[in-house]
Protein backbone atom coordinates (compact mmCIF):
# COMPACT_ATOMS: atom_id res chain seq x y z
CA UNK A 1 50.19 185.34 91.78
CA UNK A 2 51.50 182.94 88.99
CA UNK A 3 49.71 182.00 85.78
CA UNK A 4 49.26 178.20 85.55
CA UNK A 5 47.19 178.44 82.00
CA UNK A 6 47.07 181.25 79.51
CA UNK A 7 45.24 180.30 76.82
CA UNK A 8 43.03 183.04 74.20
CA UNK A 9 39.84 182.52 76.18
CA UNK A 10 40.69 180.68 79.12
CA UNK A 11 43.15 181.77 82.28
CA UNK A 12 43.79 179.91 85.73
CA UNK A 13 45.95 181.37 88.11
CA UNK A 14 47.73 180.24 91.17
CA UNK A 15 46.69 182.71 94.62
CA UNK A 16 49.97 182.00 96.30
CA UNK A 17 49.39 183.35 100.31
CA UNK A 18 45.57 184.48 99.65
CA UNK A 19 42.29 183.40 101.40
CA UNK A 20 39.02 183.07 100.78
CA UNK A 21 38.70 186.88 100.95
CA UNK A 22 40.43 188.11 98.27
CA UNK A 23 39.48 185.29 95.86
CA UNK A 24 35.53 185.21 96.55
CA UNK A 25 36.03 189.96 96.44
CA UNK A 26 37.62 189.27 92.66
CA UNK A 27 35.40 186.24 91.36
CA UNK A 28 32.15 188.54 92.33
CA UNK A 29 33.61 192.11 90.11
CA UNK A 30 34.91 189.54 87.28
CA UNK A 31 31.38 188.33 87.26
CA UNK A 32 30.04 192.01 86.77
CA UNK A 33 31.87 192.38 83.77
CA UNK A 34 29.86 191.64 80.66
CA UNK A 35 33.09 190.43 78.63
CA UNK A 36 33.58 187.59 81.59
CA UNK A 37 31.41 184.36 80.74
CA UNK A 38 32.25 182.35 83.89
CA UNK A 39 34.84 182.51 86.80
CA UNK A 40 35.62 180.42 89.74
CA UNK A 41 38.08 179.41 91.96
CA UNK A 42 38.71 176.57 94.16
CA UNK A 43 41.16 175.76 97.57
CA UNK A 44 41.95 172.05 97.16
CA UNK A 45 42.87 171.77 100.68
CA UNK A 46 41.60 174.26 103.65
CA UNK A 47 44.93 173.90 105.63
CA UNK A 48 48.00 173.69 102.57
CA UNK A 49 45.92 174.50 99.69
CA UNK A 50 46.77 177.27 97.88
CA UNK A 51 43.49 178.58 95.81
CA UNK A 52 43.33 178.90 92.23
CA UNK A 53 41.16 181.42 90.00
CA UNK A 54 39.94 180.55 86.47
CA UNK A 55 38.64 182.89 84.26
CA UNK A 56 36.84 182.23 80.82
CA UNK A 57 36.35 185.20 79.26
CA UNK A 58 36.51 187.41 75.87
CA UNK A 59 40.27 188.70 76.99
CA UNK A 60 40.84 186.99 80.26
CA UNK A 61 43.85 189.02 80.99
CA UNK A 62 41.87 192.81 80.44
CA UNK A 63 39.02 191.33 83.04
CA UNK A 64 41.50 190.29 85.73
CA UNK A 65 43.32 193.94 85.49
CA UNK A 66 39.52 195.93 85.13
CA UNK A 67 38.89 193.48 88.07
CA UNK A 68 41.96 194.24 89.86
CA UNK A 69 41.88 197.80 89.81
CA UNK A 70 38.02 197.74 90.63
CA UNK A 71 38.84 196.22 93.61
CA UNK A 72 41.50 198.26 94.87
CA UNK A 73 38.61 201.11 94.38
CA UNK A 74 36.35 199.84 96.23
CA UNK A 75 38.47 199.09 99.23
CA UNK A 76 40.16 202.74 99.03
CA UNK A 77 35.96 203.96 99.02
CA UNK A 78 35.07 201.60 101.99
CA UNK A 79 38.38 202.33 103.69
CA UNK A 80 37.17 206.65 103.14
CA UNK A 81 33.62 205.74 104.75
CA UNK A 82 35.55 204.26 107.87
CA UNK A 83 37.68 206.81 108.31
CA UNK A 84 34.57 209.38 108.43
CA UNK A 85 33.31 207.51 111.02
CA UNK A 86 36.20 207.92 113.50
């Protein structure tokens, strides 16, 4: 990921490689966070483009990392519930 903008309240980053997936996952937590005031992200181009998440929050940076690390939590949980179905 690369940071196109950085600004107090404001971030937009560049998804290099990602999908829909992974995007829609991390807009939905950011948006659970009471700090976050809106988020979105956007795939100019189904084929080339590569999609972009904005963030406007109190400390965009602390939201994306809470985010981040919510995620991964999740996954590791749904990944255990799998696992005890084998």
């Amino acid at each position: 990921m690369e940071i196109i903008t950085s600004k107090r309240y404001e971030m937009e980053i560049l998804a290099e490689g990602e999908t829909h997936t992974l995007c829609n996952a991390l807009r939905r937590i950011l948006m659970e966070d009471e700090n976050v005031k809106s988020t979105a992200y956007v795939n100019e181009h189904p084929i080339v483009g590569e999609p972009k998440i904005y963030v406007k929050a109190k400390s965009p940076r602390t939201s994306l990392k809470k985010a981040s690390k919510t995620l991964k939590e999740r996954c590791e949980e749904f990944k255990g519930l799998l696992e005890a179905i084998e």
